[in-house]
Structures are given as C-alpha cells and as structure tokens.
N, C-alpha and C. Protein backbone atom coordinates (compact mmCIF):
# COMPACT_ATOMS: atom_id res chain seq x y z
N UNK A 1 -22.95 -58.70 -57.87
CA UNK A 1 -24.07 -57.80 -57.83
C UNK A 1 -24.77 -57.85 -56.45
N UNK A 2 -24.76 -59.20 -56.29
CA UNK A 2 -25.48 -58.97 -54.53
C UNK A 2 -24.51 -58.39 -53.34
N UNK A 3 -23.62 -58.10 -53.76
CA UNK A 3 -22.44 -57.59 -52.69
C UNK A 3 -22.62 -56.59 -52.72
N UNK A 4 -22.98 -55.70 -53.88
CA UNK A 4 -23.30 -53.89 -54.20
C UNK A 4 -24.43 -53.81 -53.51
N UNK A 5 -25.70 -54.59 -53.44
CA UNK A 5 -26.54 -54.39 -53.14
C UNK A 5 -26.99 -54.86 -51.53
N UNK A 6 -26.26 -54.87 -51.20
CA UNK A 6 -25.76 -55.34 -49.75
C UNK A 6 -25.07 -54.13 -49.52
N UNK A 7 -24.04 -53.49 -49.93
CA UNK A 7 -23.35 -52.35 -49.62
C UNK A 7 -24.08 -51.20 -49.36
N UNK A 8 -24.59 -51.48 -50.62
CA UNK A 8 -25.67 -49.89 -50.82
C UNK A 8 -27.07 -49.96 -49.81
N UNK A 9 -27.45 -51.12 -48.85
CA UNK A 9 -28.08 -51.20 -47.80
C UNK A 9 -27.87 -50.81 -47.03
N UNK A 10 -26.88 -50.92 -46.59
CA UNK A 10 -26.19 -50.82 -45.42
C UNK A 10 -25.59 -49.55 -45.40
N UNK A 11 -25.43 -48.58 -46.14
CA UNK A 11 -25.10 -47.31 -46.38
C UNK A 11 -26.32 -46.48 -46.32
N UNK A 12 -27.03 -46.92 -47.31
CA UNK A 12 -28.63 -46.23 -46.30
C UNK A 12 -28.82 -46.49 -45.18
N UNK A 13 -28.83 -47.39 -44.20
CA UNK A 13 -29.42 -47.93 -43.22
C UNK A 13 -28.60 -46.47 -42.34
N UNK A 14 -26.77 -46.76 -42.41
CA UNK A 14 -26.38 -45.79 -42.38
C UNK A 14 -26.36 -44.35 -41.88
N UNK A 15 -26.75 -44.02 -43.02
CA UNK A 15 -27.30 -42.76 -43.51
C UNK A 15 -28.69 -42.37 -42.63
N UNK A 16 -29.48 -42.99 -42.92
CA UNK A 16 -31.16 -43.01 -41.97
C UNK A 16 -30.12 -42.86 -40.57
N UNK A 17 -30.15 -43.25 -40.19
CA UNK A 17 -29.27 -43.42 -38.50
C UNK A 17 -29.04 -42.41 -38.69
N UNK A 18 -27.66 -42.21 -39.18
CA UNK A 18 -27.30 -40.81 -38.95
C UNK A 18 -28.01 -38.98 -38.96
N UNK A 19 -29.24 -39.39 -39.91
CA UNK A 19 -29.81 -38.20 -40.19
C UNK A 19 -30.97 -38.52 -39.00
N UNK A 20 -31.37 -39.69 -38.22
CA UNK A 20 -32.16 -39.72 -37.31
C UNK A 20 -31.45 -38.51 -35.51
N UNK A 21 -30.08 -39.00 -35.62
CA UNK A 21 -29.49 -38.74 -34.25
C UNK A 21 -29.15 -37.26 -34.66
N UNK A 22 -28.55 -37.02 -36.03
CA UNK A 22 -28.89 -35.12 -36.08
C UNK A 22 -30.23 -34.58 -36.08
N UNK A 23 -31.01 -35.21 -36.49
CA UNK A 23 -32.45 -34.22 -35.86
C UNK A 23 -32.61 -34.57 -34.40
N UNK A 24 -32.47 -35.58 -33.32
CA UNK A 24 -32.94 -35.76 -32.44
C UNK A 24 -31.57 -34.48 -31.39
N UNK A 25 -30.74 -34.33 -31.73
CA UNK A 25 -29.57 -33.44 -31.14
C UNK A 25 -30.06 -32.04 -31.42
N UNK A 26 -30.88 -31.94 -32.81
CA UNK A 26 -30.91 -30.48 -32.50
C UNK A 26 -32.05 -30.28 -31.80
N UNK A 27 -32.54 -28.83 -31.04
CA UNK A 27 -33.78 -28.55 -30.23
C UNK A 27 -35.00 -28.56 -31.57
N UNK A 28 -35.96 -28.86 -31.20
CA UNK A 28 -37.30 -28.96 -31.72
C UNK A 28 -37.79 -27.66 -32.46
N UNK A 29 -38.04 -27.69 -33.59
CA UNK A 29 -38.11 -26.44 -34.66
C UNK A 29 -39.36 -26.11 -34.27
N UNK A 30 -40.59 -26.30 -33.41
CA UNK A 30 -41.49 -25.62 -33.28
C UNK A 30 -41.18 -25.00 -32.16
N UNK A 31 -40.46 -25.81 -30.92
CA UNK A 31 -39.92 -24.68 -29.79
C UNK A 31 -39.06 -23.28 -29.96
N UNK A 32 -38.18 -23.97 -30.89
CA UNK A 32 -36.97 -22.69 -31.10
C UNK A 32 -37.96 -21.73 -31.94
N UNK A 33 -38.99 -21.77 -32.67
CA UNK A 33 -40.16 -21.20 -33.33
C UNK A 33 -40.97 -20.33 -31.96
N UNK A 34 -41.12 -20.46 -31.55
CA UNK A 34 -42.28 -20.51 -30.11
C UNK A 34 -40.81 -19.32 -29.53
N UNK A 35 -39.50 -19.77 -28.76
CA UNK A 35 -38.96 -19.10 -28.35
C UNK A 35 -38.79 -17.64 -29.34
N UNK A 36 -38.09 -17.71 -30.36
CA UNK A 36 -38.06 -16.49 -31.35
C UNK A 36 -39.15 -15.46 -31.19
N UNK A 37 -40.48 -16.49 -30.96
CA UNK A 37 -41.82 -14.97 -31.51
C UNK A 37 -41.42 -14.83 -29.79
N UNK A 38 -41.36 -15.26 -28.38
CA UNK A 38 -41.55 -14.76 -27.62
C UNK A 38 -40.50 -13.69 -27.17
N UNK A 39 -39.29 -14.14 -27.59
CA UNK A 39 -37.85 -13.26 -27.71
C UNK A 39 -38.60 -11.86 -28.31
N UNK A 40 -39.14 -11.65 -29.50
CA UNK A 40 -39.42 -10.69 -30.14
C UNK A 40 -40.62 -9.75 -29.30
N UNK A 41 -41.42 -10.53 -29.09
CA UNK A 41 -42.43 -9.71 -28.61
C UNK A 41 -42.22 -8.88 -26.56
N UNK A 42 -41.48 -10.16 -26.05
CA UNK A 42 -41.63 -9.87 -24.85
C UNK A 42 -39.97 -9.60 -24.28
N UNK A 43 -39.02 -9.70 -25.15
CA UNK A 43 -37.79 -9.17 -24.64
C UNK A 43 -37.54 -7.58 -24.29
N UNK A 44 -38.34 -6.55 -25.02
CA UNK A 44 -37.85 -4.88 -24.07
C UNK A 44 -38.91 -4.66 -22.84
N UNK A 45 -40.05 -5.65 -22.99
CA UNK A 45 -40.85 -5.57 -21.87
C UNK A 45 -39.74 -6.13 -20.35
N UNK A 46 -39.52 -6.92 -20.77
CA UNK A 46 -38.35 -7.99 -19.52
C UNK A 46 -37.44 -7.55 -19.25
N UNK A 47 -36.79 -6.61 -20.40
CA UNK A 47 -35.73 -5.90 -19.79
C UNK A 47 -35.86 -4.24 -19.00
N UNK A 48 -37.45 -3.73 -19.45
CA UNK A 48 -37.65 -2.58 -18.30
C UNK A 48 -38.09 -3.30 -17.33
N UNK A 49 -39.07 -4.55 -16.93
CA UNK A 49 -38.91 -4.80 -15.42
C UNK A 49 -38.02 -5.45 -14.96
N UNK A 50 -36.54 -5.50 -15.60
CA UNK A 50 -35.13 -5.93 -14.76
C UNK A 50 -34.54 -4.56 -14.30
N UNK A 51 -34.57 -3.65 -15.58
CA UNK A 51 -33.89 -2.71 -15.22
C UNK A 51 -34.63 -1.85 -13.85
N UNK A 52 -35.97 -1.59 -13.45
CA UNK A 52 -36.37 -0.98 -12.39
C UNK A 52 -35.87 -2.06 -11.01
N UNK A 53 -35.32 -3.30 -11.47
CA UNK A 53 -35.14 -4.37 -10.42
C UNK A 53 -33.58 -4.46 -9.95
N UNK A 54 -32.55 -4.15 -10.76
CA UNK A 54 -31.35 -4.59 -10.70
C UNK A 54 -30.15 -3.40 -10.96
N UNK A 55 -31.04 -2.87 -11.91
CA UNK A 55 -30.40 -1.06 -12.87
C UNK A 55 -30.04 -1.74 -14.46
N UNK A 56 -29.75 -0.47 -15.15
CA UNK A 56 -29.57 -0.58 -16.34
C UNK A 56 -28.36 -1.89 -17.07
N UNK A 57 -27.62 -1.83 -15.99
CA UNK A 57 -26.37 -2.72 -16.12
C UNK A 57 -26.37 -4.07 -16.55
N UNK A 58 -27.11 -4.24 -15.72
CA UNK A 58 -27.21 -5.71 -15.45
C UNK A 58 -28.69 -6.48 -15.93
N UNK A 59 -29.40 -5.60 -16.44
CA UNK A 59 -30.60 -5.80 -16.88
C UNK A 59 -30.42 -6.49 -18.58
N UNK A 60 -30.14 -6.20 -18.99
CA UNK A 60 -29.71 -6.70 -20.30
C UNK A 60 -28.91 -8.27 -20.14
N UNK A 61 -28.12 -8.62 -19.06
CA UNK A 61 -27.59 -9.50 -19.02
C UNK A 61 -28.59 -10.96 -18.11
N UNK A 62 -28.99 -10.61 -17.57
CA UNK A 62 -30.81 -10.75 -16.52
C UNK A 62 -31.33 -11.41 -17.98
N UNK A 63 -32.16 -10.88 -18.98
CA UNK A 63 -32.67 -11.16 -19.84
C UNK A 63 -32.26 -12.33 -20.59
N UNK A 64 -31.22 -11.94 -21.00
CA UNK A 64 -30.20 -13.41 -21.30
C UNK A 64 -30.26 -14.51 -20.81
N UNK A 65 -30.08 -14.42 -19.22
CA UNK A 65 -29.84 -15.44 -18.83
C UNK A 65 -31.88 -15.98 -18.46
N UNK A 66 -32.77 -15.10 -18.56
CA UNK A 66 -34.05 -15.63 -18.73
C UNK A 66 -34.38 -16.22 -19.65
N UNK A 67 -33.97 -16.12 -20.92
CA UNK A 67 -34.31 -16.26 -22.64
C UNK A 67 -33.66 -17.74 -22.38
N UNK A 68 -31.86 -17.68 -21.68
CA UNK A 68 -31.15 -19.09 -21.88
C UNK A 68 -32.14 -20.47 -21.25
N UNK A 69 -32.58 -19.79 -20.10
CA UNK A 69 -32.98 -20.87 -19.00
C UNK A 69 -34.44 -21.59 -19.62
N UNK A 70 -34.97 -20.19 -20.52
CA UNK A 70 -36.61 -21.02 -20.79
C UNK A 70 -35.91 -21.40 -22.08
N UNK A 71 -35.22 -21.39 -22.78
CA UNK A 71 -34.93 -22.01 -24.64
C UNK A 71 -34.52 -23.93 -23.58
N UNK A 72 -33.83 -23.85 -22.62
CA UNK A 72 -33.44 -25.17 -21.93
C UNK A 72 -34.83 -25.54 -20.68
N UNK A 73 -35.82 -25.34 -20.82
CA UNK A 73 -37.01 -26.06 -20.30
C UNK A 73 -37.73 -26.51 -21.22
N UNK A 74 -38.20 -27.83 -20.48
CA UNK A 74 -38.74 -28.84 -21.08
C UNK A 74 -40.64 -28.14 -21.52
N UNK A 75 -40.89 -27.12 -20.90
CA UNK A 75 -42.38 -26.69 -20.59
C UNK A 75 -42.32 -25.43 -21.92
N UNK A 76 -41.17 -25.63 -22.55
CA UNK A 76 -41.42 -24.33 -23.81
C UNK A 76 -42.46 -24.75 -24.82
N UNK A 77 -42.48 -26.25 -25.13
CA UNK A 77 -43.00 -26.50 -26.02
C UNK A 77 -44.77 -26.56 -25.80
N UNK A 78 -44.88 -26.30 -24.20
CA UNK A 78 -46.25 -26.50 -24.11
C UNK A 78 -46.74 -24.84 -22.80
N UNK A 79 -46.11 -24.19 -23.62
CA UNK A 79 -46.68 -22.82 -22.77
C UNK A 79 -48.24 -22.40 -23.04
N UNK A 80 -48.81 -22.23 -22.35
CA UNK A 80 -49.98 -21.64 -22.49
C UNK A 80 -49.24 -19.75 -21.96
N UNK A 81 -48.93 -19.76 -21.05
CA UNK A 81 -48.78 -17.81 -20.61
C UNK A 81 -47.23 -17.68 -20.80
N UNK A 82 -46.84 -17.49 -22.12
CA UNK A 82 -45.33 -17.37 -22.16
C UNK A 82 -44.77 -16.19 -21.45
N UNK A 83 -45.78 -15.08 -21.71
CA UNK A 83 -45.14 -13.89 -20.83
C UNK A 83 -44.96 -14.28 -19.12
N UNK A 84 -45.75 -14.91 -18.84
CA UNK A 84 -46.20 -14.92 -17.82
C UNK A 84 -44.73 -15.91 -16.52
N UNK A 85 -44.50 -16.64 -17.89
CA UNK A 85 -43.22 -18.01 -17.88
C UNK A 85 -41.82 -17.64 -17.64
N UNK A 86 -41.86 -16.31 -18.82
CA UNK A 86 -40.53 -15.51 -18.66
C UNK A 86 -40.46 -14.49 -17.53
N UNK A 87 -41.50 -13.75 -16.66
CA UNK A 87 -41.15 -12.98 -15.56
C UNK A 87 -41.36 -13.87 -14.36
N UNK A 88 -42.52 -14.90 -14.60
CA UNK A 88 -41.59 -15.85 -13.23
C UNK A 88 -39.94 -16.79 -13.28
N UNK A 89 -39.27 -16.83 -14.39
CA UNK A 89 -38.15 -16.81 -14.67
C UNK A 89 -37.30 -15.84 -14.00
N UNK A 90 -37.45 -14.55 -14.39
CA UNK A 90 -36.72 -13.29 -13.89
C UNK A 90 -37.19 -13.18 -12.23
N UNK A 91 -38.34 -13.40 -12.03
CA UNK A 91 -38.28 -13.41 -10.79
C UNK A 91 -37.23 -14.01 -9.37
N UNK A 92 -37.05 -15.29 -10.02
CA UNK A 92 -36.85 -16.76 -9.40
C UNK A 92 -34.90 -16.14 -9.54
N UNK A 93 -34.86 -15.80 -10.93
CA UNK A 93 -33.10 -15.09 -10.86
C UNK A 93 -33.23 -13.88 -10.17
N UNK A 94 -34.08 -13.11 -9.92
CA UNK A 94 -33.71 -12.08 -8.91
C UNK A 94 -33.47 -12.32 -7.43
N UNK A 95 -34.44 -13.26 -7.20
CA UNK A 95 -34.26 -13.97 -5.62
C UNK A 95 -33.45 -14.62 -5.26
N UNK A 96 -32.45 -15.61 -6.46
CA UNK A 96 -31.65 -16.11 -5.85
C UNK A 96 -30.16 -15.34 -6.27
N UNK A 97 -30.34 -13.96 -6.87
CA UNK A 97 -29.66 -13.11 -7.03
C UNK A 97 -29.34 -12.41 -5.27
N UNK A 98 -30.96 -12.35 -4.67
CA UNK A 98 -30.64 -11.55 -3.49
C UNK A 98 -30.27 -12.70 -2.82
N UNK A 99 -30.29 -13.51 -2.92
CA UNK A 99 -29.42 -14.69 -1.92
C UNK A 99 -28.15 -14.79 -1.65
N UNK A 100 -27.63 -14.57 -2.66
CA UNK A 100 -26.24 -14.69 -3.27
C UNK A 100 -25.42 -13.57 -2.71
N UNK A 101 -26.19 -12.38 -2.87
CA UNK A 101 -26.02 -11.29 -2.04
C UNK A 101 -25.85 -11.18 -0.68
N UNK A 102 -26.78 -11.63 0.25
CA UNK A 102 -26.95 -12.04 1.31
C UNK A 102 -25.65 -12.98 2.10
N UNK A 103 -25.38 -13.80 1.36
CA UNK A 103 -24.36 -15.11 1.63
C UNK A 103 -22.72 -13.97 1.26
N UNK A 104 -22.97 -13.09 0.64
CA UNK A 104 -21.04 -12.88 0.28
C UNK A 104 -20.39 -12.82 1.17
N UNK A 105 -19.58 -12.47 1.15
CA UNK A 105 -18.33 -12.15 2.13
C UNK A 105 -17.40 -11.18 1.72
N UNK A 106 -17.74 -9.72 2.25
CA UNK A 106 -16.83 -8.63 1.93
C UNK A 106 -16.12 -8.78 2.64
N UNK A 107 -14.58 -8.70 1.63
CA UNK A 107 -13.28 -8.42 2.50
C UNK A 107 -12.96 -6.97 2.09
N UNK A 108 -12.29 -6.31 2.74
CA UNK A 108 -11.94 -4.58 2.02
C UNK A 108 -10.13 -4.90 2.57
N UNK A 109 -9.14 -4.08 1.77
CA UNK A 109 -7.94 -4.26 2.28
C UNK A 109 -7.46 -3.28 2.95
N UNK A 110 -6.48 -3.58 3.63
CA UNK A 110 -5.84 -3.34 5.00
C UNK A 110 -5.58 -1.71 4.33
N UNK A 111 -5.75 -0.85 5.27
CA UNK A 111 -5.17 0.66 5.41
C UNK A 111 -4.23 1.02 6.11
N UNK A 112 -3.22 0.98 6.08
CA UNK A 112 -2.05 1.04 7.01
C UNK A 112 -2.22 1.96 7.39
N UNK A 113 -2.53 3.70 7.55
CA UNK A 113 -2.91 4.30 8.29
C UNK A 113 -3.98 4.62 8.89
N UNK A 114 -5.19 3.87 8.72
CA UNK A 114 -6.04 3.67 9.20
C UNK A 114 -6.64 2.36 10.15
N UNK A 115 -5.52 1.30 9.89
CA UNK A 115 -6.31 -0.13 10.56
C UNK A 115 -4.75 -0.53 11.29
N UNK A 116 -3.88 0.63 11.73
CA UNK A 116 -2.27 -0.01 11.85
C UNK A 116 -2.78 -0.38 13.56
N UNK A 117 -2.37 -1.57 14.13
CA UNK A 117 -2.48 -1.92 15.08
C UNK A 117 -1.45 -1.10 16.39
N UNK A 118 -2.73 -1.20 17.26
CA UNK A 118 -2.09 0.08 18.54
C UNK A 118 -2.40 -0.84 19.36
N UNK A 119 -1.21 -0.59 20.16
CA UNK A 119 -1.10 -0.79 21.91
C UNK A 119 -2.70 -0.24 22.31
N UNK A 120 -3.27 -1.16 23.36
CA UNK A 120 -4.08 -0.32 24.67
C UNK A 120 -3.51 0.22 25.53
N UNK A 121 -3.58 1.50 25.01
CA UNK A 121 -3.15 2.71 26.13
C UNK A 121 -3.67 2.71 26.98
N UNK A 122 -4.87 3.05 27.42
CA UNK A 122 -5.51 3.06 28.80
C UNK A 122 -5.50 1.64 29.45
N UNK A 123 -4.97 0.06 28.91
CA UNK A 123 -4.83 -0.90 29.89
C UNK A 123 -3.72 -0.43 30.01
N UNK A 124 -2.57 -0.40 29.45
CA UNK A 124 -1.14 0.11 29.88
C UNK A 124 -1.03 1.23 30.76
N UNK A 125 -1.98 1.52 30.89
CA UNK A 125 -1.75 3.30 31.88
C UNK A 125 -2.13 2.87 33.34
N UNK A 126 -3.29 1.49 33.36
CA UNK A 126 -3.79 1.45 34.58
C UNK A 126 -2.99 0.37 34.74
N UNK A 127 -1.71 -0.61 33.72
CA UNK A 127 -0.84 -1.34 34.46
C UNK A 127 -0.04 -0.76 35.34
N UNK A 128 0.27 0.37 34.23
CA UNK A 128 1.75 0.99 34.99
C UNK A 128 1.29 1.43 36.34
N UNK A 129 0.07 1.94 36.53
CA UNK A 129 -0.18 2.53 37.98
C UNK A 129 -0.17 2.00 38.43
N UNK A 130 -0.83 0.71 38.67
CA UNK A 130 -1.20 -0.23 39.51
C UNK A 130 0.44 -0.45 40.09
N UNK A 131 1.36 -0.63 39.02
CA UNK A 131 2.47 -1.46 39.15
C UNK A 131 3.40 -0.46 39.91
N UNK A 132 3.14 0.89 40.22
CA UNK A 132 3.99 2.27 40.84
C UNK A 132 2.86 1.76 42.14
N UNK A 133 2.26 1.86 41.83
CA UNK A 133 1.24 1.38 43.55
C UNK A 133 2.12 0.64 44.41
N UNK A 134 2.21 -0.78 44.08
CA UNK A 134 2.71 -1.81 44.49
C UNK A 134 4.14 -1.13 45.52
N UNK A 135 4.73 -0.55 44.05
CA UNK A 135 6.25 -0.61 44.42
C UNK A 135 6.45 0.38 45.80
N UNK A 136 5.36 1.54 45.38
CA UNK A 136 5.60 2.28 46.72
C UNK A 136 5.31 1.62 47.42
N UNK A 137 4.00 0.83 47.85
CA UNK A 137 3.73 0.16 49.01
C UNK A 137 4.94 -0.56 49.57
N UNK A 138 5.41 -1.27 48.74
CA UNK A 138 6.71 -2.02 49.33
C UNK A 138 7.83 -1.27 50.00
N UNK A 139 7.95 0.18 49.27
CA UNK A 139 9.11 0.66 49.57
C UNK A 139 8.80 1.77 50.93
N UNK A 140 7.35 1.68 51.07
CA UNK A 140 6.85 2.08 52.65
C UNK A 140 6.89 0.63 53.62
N UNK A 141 7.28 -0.20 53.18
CA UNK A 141 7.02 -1.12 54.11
C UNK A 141 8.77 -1.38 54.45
N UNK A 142 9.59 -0.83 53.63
CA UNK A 142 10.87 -1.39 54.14
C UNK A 142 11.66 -0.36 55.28
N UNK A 143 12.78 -0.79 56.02
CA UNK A 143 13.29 -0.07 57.03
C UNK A 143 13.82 1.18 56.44
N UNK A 144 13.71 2.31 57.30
CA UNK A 144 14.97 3.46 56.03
C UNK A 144 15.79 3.49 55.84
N UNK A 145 16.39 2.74 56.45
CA UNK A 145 17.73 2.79 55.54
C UNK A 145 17.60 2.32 54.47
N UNK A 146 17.44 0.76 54.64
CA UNK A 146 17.24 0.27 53.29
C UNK A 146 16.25 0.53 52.33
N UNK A 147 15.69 1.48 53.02
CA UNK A 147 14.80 2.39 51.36
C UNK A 147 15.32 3.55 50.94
N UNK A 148 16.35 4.12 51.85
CA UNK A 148 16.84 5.35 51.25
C UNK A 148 18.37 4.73 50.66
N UNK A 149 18.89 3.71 50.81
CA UNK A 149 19.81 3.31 50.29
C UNK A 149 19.39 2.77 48.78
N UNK A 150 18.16 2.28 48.59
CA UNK A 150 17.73 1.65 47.27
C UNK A 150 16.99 2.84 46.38
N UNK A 151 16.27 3.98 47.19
CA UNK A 151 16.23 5.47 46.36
C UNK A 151 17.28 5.85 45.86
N UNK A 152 18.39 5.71 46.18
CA UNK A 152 19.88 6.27 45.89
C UNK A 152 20.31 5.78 44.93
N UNK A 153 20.45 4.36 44.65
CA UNK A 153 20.70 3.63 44.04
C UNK A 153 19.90 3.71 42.53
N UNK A 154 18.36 3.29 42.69
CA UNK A 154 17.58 3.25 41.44
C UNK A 154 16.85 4.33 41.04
N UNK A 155 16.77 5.52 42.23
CA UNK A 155 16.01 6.73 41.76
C UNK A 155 16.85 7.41 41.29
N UNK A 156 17.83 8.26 41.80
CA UNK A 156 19.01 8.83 42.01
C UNK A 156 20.29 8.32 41.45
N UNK A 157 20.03 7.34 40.41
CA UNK A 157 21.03 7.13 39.84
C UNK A 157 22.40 6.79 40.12
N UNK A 158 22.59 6.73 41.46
CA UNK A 158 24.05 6.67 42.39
C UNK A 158 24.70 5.26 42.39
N UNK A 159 25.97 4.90 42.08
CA UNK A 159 26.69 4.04 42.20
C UNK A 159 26.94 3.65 43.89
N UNK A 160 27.37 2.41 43.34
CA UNK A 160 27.47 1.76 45.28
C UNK A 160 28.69 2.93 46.18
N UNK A 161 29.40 3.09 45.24
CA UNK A 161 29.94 3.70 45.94
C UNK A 161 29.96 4.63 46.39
N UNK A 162 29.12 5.66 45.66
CA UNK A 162 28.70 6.91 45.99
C UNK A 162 27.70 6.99 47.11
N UNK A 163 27.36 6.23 47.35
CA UNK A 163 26.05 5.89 48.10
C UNK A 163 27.08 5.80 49.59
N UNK A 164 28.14 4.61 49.57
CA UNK A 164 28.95 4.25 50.75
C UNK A 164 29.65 5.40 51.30
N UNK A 165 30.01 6.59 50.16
CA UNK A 165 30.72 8.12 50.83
C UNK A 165 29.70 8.82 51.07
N UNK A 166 28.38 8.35 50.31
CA UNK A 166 27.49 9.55 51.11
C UNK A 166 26.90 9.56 52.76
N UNK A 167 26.38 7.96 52.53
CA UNK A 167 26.45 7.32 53.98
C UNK A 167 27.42 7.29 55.04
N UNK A 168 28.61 6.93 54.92
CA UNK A 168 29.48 6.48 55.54
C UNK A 168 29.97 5.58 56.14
N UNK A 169 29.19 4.40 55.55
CA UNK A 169 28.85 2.96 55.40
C UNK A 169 29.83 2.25 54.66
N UNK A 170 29.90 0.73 54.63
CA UNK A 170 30.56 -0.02 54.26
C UNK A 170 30.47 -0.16 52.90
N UNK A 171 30.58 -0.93 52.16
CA UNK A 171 30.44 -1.43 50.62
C UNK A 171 29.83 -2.91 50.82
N UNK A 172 29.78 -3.21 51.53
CA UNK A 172 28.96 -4.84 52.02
C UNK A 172 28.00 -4.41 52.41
N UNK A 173 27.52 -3.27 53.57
CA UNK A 173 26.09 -2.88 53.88
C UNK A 173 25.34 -2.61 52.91
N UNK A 174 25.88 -1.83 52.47
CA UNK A 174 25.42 -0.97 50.80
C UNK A 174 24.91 -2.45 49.88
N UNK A 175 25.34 -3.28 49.70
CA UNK A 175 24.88 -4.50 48.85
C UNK A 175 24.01 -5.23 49.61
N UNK A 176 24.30 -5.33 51.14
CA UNK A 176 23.28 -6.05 51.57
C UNK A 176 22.10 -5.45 52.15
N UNK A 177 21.47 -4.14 52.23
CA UNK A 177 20.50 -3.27 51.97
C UNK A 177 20.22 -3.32 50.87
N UNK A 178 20.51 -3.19 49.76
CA UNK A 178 20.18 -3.64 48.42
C UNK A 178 19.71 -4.55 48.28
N UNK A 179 20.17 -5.94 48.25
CA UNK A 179 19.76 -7.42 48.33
C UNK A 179 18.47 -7.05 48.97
N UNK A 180 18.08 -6.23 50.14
CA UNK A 180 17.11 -6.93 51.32
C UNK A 180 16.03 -6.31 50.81
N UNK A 181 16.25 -4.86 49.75
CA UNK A 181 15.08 -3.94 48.97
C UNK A 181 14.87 -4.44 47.97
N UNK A 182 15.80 -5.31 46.92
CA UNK A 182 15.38 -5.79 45.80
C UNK A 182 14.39 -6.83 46.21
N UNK A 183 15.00 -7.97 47.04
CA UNK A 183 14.45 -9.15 47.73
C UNK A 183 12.82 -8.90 47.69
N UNK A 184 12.57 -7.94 48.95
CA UNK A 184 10.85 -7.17 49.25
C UNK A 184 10.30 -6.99 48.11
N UNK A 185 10.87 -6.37 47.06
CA UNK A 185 9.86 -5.63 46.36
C UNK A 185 9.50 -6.98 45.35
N UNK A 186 10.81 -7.40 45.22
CA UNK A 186 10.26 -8.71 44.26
C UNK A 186 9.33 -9.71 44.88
N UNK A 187 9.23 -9.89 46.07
CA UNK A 187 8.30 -10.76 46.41
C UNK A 187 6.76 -9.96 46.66
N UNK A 188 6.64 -8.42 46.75
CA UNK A 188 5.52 -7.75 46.69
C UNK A 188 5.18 -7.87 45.64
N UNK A 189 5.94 -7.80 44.62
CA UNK A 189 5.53 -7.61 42.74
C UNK A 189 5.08 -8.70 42.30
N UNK A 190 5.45 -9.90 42.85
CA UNK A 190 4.94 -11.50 42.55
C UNK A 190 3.78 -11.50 42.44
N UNK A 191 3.12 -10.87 43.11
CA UNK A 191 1.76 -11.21 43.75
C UNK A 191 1.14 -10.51 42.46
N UNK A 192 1.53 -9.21 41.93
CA UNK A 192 0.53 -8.55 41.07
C UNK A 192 1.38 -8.65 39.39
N UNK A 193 2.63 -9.15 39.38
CA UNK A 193 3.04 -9.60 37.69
C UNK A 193 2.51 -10.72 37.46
C-alpha cells in the first residue's frame, strides 16, 4: 500500500509539472485577449494607412507582419496607446522597408541587340590614320627607287618579277630595295605600334 501511494505521488507531482510548463509555453490569455480586441478594432484602420504608404498589394501583408511583431513584444501586456503601438510598428517596417530598397542591387539581363559589344570606331579610325600618316612619312623619306619599287610591289600588287621587266633591273636589286623599304618603314612604325 505504501508503494501505490508513493506512485500515485509522484504521478501528480508529475502531472502538476507538466500542466505548469504547458501554461508557461503558451502566450498569456490576457495578452492574446488585449491583441484580438486590438486586431478587431484597429486592423482596416492600419491597413488604409499602409495602403496610401506601400499600395493595395502589399498593404494587407504590412499588417500581418505589424499584428505578428506586436502579438511577439514583451510591452503588449502593458499598452497604454495600442493604436498608437501598432502605427509606430508600421512605421519602423516602412523605413526599414525603404532601406532595403535603397541597399538592392538591380541586375536587368543582357539584350543581345541592344548591349552586343562594339569595336571603338572612332579610336580605330584615328589609329588607322595616324598609322597611314606614319607610313607615308616613311615612304617620303625613302630614295625612289626604292619607294617606287615597294609601291609596285605592295600597292600595285606586282610580283618581283614583274617589277624586274618593268624596271629592267635585276631580281637581287628588286629584293634588296625591298629589304631597304620594308627595313625603314618598320623601324618608323616602331616608334608609333
């Protein structure tokens, strides 16, 4: 008999415990009381000054997350200006709404006919000139023969040999007038490639 009654102690004791840590887990029945009447009375007020704040969209979801944040403060149970509690709530999420805003980072994606990567034409236009500059200069600076032998050649399209029957020149002059125009111009072009 004292073993039952030892059992049956200790099963209350138990029991008390257990029904102590489920009331202390759930939220406080006069707060969740307190939240409800303020849900009721001041929720379409909160959601027309979201919606003139944010638009219709997102205003309803705004509210929510005002209702969530004050049901999880510790100051519900001792409001004196509940209205007052819930639009500095909405406030405080609108501001760090525009923060958030502020901080993004728009990416938009690539338009292949609109964002397709181009050459600089006008640096390429004032290379190439620059670089026809040069060459004439050089090719005023060389003897004539060996500039009308290397016109023949790279303007005029002419083979050595054609060049040697037009002249009447050797086939060794013809290469070594060549050599002496390529030579010039490459050491004029050094200076500006």
């Amino acid at each position: 008999m004292q073993k039952t009654l030892v059992r049956e102690s200790r099963t209350e004791e138990a029991l008390l415990e257990r029904s102590n840590r489920s009331q202390s887990d759930r939220p406080d029945d006069a707060a969740r009381q307190i939240l409800e009447t303020i849900f009721r009375h001041e929720r379409d007020g909160l959601i027309r000054f979201l919606k003139g704040r944010v638009g219709p969209e997102l205003a309803c979801d705004m509210a929510q997350e005002v209702f969530l944040r004050a049901a999880t403060s510790p100051q519900l149970s001792s409001l004196v200006n509940p209205r007052g509690f819930l639009f500095c709530i909405a406030r405080n999420l609108l501001i760090d709404g525009a923060r958030r805003q502020q901080c993004r980072v728009v990416t938009l994606q690539l338009n292949e006919a609109r964002d397709a990567h181009c050459a600089a034409e006008q640096e390429h236009e004032i290379e190439a000139s620059d670089l026809i500059d040069c060459v004439e200069r050089a090719l005023t600076q060389l003897p004539e023969r060996t500039r009308t032998i290397f016109v023949m050649n790279r303007f005029d399209e002419m083979a050595y040999r054609d060049i040697r029957c037009a002249l009447g020149i050797s086939m060794a002059a013809v290469e070594y007038h060549m050599m002496k125009a390529l030579s010039h111009i490459r050491t004029a072009l050094g200076d500006t490639v």
